[in-house]
C-alpha atoms as a PDB file:
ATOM      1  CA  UNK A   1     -22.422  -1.990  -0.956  1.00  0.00           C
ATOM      2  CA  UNK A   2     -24.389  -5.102  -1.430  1.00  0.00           C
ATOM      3  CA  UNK A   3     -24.471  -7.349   1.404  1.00  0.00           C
ATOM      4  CA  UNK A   4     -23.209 -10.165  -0.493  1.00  0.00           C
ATOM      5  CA  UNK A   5     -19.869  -7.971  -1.582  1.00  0.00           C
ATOM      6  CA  UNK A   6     -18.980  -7.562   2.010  1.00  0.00           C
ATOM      7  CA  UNK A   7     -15.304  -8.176   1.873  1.00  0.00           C
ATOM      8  CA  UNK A   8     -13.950 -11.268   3.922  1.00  0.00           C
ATOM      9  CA  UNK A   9     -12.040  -8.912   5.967  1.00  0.00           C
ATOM     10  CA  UNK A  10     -15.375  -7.799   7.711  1.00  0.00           C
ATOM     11  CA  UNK A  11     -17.245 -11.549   7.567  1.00  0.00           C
ATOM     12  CA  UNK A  12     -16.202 -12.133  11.719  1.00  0.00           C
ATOM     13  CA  UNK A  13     -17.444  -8.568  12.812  1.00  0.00           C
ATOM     14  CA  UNK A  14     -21.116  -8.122  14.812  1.00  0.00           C
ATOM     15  CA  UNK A  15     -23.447  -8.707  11.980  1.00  0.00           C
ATOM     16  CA  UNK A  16     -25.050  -4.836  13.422  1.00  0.00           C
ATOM     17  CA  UNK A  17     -21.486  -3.520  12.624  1.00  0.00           C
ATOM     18  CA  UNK A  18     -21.325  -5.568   9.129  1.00  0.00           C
ATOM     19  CA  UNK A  19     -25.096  -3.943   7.960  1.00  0.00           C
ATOM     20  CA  UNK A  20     -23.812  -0.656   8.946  1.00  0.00           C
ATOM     21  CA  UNK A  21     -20.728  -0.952   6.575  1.00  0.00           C
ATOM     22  CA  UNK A  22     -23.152  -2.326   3.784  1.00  0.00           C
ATOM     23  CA  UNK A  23     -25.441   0.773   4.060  1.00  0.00           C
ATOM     24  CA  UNK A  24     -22.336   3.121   4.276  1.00  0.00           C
ATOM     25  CA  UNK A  25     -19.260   2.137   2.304  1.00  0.00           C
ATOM     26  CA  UNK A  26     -19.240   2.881  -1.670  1.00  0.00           C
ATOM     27  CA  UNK A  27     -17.059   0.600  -3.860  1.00  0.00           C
ATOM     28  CA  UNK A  28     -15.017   2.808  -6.289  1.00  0.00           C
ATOM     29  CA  UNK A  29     -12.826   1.467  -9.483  1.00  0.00           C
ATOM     30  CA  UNK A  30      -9.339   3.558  -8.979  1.00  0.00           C
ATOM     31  CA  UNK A  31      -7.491   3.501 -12.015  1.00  0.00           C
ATOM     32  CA  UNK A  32      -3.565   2.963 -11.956  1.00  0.00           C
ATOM     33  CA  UNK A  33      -1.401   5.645 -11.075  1.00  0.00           C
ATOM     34  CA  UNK A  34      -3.699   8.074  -8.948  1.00  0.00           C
ATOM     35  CA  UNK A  35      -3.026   9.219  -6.498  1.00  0.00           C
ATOM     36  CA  UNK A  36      -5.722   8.394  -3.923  1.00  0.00           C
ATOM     37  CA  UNK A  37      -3.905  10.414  -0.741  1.00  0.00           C
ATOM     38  CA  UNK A  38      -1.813  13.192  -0.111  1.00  0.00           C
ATOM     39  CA  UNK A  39       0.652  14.468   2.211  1.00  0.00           C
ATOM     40  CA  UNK A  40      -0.974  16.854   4.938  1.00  0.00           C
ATOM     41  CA  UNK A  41      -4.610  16.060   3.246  1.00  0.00           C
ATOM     42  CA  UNK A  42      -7.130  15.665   5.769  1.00  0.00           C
ATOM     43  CA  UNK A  43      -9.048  11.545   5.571  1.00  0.00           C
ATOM     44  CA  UNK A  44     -12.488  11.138   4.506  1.00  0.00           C
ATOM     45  CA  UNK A  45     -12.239   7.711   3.689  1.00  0.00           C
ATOM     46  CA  UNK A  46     -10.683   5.096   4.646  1.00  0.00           C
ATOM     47  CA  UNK A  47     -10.064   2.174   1.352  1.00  0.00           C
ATOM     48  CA  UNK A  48     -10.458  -1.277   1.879  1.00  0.00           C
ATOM     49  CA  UNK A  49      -8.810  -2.991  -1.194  1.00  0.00           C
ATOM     50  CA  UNK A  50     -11.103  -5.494  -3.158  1.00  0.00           C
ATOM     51  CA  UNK A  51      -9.065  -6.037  -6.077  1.00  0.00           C
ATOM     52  CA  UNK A  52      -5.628  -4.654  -7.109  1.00  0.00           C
ATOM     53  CA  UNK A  53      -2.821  -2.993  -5.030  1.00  0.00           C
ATOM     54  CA  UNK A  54      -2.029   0.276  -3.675  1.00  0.00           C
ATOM     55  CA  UNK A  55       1.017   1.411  -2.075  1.00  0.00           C
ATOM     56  CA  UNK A  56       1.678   4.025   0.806  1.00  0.00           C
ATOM     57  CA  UNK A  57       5.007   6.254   0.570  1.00  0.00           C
ATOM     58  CA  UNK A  58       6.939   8.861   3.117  1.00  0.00           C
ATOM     59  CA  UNK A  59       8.626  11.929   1.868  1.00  0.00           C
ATOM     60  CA  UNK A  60      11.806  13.830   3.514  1.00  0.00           C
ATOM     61  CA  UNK A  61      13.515  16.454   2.103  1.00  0.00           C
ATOM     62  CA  UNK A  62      12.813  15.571  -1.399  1.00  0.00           C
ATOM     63  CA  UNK A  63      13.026  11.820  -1.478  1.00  0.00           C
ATOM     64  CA  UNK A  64      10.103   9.295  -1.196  1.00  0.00           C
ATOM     65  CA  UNK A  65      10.577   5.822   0.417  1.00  0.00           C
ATOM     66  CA  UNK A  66       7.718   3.014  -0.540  1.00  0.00           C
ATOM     67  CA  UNK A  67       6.533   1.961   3.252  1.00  0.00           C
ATOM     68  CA  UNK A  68       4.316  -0.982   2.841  1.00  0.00           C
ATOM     69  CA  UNK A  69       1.516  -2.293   0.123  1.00  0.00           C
ATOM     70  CA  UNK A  70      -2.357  -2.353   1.059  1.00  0.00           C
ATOM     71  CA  UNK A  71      -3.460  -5.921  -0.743  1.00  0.00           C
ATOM     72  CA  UNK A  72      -6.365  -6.893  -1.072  1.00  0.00           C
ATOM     73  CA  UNK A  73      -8.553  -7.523   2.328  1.00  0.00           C
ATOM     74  CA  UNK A  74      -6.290  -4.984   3.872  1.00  0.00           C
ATOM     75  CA  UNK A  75      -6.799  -1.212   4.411  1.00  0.00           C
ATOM     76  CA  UNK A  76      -4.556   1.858   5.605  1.00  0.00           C
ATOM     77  CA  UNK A  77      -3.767   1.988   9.135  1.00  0.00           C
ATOM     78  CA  UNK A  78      -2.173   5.391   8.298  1.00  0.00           C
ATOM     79  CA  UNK A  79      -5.493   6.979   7.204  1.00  0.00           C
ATOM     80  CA  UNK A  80      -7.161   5.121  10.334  1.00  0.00           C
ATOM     81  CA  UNK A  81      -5.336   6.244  12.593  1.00  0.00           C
ATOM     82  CA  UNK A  82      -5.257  10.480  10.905  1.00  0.00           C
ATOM     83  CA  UNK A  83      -9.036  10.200  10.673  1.00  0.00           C
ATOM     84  CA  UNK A  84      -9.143   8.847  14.735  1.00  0.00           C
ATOM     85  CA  UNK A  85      -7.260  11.485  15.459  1.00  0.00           C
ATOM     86  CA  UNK A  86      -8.341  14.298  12.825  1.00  0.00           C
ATOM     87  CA  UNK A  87      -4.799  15.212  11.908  1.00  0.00           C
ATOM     88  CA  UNK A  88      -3.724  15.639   8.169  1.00  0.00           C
ATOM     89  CA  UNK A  89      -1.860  12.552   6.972  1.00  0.00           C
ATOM     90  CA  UNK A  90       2.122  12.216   7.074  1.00  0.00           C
ATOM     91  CA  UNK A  91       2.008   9.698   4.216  1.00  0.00           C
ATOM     92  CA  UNK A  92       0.693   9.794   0.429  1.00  0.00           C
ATOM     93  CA  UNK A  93      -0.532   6.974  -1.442  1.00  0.00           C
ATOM     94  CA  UNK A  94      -0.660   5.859  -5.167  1.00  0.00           C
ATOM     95  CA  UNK A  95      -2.443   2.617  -6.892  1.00  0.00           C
ATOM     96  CA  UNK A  96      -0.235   0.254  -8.382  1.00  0.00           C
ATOM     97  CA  UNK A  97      -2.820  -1.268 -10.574  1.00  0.00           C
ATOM     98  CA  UNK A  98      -6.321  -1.125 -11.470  1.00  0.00           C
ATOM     99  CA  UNK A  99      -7.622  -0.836  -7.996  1.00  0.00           C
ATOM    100  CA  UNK A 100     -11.638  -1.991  -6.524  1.00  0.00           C
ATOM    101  CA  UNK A 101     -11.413  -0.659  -3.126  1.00  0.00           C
ATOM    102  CA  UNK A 102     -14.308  -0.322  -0.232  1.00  0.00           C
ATOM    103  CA  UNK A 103     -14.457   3.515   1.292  1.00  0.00           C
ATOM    104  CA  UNK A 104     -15.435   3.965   4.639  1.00  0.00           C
ATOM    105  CA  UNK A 105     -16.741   7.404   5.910  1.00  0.00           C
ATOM    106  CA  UNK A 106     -14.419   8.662   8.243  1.00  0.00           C
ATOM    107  CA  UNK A 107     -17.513   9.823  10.530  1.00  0.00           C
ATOM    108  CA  UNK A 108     -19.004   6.346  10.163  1.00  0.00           C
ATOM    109  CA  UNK A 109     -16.002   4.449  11.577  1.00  0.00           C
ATOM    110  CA  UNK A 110     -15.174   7.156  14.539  1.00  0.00           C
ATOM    111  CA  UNK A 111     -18.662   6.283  15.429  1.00  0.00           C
ATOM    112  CA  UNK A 112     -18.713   2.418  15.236  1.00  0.00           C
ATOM    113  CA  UNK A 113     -15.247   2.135  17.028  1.00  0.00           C
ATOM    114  CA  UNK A 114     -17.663   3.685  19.889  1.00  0.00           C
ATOM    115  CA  UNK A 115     -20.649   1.233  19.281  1.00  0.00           C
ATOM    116  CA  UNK A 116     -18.583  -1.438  18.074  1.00  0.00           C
ATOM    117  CA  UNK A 117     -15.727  -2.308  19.649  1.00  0.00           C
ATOM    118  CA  UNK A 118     -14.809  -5.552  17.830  1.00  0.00           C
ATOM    119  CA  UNK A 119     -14.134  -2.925  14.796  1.00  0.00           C
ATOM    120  CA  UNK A 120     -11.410  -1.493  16.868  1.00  0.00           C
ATOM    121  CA  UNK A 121      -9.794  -5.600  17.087  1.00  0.00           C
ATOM    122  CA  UNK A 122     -10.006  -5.435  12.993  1.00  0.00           C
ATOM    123  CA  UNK A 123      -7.495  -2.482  12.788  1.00  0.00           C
ATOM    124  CA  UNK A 124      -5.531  -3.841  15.665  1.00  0.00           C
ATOM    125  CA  UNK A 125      -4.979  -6.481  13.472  1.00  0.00           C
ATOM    126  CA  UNK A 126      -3.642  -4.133  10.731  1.00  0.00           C
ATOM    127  CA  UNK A 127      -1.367  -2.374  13.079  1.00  0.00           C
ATOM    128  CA  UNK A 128       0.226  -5.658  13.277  1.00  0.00           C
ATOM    129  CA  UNK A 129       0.743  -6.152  10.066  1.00  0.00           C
ATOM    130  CA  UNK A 130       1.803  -2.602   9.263  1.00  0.00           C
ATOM    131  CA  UNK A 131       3.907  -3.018  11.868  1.00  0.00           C
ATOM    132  CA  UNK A 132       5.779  -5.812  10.762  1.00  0.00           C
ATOM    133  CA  UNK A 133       6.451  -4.684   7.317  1.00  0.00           C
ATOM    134  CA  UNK A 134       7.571  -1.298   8.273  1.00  0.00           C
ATOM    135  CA  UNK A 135      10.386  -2.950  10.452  1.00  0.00           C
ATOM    136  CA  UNK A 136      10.848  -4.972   7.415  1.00  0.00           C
ATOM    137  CA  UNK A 137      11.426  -1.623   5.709  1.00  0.00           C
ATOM    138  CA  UNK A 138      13.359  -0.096   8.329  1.00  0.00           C
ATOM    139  CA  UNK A 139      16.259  -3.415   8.277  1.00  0.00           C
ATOM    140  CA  UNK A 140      16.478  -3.211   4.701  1.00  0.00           C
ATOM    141  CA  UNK A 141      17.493   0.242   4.542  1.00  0.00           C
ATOM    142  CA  UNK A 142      19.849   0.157   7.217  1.00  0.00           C
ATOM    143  CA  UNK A 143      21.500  -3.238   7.212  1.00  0.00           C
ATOM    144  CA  UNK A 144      20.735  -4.488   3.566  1.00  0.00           C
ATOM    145  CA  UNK A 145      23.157  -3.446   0.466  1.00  0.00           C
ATOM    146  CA  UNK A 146      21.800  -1.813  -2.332  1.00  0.00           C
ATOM    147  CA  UNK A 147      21.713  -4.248  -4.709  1.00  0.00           C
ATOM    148  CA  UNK A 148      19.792  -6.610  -2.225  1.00  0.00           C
ATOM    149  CA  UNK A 149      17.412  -4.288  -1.817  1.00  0.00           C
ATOM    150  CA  UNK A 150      16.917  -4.192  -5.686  1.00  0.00           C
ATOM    151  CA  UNK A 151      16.500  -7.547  -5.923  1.00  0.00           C
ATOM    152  CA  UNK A 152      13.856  -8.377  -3.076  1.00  0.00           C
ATOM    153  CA  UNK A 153      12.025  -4.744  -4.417  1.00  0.00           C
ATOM    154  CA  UNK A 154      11.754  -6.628  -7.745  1.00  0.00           C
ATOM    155  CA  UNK A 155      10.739  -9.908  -6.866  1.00  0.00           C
ATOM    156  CA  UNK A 156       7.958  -8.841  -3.969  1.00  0.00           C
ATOM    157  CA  UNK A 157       6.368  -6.752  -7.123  1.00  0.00           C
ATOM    158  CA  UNK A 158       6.716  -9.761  -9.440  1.00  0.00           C
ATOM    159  CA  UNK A 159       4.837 -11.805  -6.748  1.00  0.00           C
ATOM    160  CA  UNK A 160       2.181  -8.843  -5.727  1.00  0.00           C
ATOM    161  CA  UNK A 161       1.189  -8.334  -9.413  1.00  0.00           C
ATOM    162  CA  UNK A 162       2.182 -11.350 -11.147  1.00  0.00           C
ATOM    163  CA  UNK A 163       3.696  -9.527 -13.550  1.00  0.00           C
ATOM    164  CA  UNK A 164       7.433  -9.737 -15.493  1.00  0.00           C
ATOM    165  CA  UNK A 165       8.603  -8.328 -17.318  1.00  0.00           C
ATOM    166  CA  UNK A 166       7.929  -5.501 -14.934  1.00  0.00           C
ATOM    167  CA  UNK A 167       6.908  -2.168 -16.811  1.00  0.00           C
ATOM    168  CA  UNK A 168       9.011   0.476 -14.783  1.00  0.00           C
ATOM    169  CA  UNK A 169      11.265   3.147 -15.133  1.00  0.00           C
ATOM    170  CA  UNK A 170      14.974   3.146 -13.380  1.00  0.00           C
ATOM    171  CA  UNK A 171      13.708   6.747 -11.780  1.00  0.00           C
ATOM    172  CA  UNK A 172      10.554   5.216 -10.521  1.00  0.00           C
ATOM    173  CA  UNK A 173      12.396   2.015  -8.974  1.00  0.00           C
ATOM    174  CA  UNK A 174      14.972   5.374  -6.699  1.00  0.00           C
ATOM    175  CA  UNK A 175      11.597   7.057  -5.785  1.00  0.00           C
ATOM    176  CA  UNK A 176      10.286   4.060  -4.155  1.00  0.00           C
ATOM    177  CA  UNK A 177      13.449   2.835  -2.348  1.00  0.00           C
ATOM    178  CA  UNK A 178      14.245   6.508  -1.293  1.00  0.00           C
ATOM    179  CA  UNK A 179      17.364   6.962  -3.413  1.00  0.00           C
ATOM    180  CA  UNK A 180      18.829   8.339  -6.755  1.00  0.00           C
ATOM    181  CA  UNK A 181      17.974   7.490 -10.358  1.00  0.00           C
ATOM    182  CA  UNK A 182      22.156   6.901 -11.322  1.00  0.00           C
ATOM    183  CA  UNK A 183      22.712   4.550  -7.973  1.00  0.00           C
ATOM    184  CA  UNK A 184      20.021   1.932  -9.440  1.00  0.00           C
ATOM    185  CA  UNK A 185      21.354   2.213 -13.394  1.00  0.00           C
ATOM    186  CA  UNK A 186      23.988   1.310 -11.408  1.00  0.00           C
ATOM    187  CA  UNK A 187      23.039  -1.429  -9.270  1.00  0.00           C
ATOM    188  CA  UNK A 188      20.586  -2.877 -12.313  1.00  0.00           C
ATOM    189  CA  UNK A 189      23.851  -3.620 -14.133  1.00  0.00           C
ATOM    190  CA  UNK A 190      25.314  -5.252 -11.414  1.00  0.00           C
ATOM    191  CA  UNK A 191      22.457  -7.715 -11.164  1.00  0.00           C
ATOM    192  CA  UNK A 192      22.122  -7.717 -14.649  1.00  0.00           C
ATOM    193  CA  UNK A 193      25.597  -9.321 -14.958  1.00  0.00           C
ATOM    194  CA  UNK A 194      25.082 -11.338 -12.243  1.00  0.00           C
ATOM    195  CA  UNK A 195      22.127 -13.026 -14.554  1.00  0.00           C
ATOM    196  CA  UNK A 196      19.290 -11.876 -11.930  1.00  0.00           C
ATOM    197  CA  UNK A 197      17.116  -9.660 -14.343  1.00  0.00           C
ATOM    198  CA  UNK A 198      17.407  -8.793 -17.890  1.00  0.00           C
ATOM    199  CA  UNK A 199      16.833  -5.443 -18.651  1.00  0.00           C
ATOM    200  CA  UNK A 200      14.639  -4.915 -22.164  1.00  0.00           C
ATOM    201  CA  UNK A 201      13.003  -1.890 -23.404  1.00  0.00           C
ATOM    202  CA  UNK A 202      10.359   0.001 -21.270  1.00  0.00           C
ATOM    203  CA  UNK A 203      10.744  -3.367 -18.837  1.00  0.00           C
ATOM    204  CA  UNK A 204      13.123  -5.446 -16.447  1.00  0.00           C
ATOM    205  CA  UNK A 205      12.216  -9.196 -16.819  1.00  0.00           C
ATOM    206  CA  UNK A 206      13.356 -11.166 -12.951  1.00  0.00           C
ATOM    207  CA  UNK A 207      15.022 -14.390 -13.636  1.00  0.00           C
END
């Protein structure tokens, strides 16, 4: 990494800490769709989103359920927090888009959250963060009906890619809000009636 590419994310740290990073991290183009982490894989990096999105799922018994989105500036406290520990991860995660992310070494940040400790404060902050949205998560799918949760899915990924139409299958929308293809066909017609979204072909437009 050039030093002038260091994201803003890391402009407060020990300048020690911030050359380190330059000397270590490799920026990588991630097209759309990979998947950049699986389930029970051990962490060797840890991605620090430039440009683009990627989003971090959970899987039980067959169904997936989106957690939270890394955006740019941000990085995955799940993968932190596997590589601290050197467990496998309990998450997976995909790109959304076109992604330019920053990759850590997992050796090289176990040993400047040792030298460093104002590293340690950065992902503290992400914790928080993570935190929040995953209660976020947790009150939608307990207290919020279905077709609520539709609509807020929809127009956080109009505002996260500034896209809409929105190019995306009914079966994708059920694996990311952990339920089943025929209960959002359903729900999509509801809102649909209700002059929220227009479906088209390949594409849901959000009015």
């Amino acid at each position: 990494m050039e030093a002038e590419q260091v994201p803003p994310v890391f402009s407060q740290l020990n300048p020690g800490l911030v050359s380190e990073i330059t000397a270590a991290a490799v920026q990588k183009m991630i097209p759309k769709d990979t998947e950049i982490l699986r389930e029970g894989q051990y962490v060797k990096v840890i991605p620090v989103v430039q440009k683009g999105l990627i989003k971090v799922f959970t899987r039980h018994e067959g169904r997936e359920l989106l957690l939270y989105y890394i955006r740019p500036n941000e990085s995955c406290i799940m993968s932190f927090a596997a590589s601290i520990k050197n467990e496998p991860s309990n998450v997976f995660a995909l790109t959304e888009e076109n992604t330019t992310a920053w990759l850590l070494p997992v050796d090289k940040v176990s040993e400047w959250t040792r030298q460093f400790p104002d590293i340690n404060s950065l992902f503290f902050q992400q914790y928080n963060l993570r935190y929040g949205e995953l209660l976020d998560t947790i009150h939608h799918v307990l207290f919020d009906r279905m077709d609520k949760r539709l609509h807020d899915y929809l127009m956080e990924k109009v505002n996260l890619t500034g896209k809409n139409p929105l190019k995306i299958s009914h079966r994708q929308i059920a694996n990311e809000l952990g339920t089943a293809r025929e209960v959002i066909s359903r729900v999509m017609k509801k809102l649909e009636s209700e002059g929220k979204l227009l479906q088209q072909p390949h594409s849901i437009k959000v009015l």
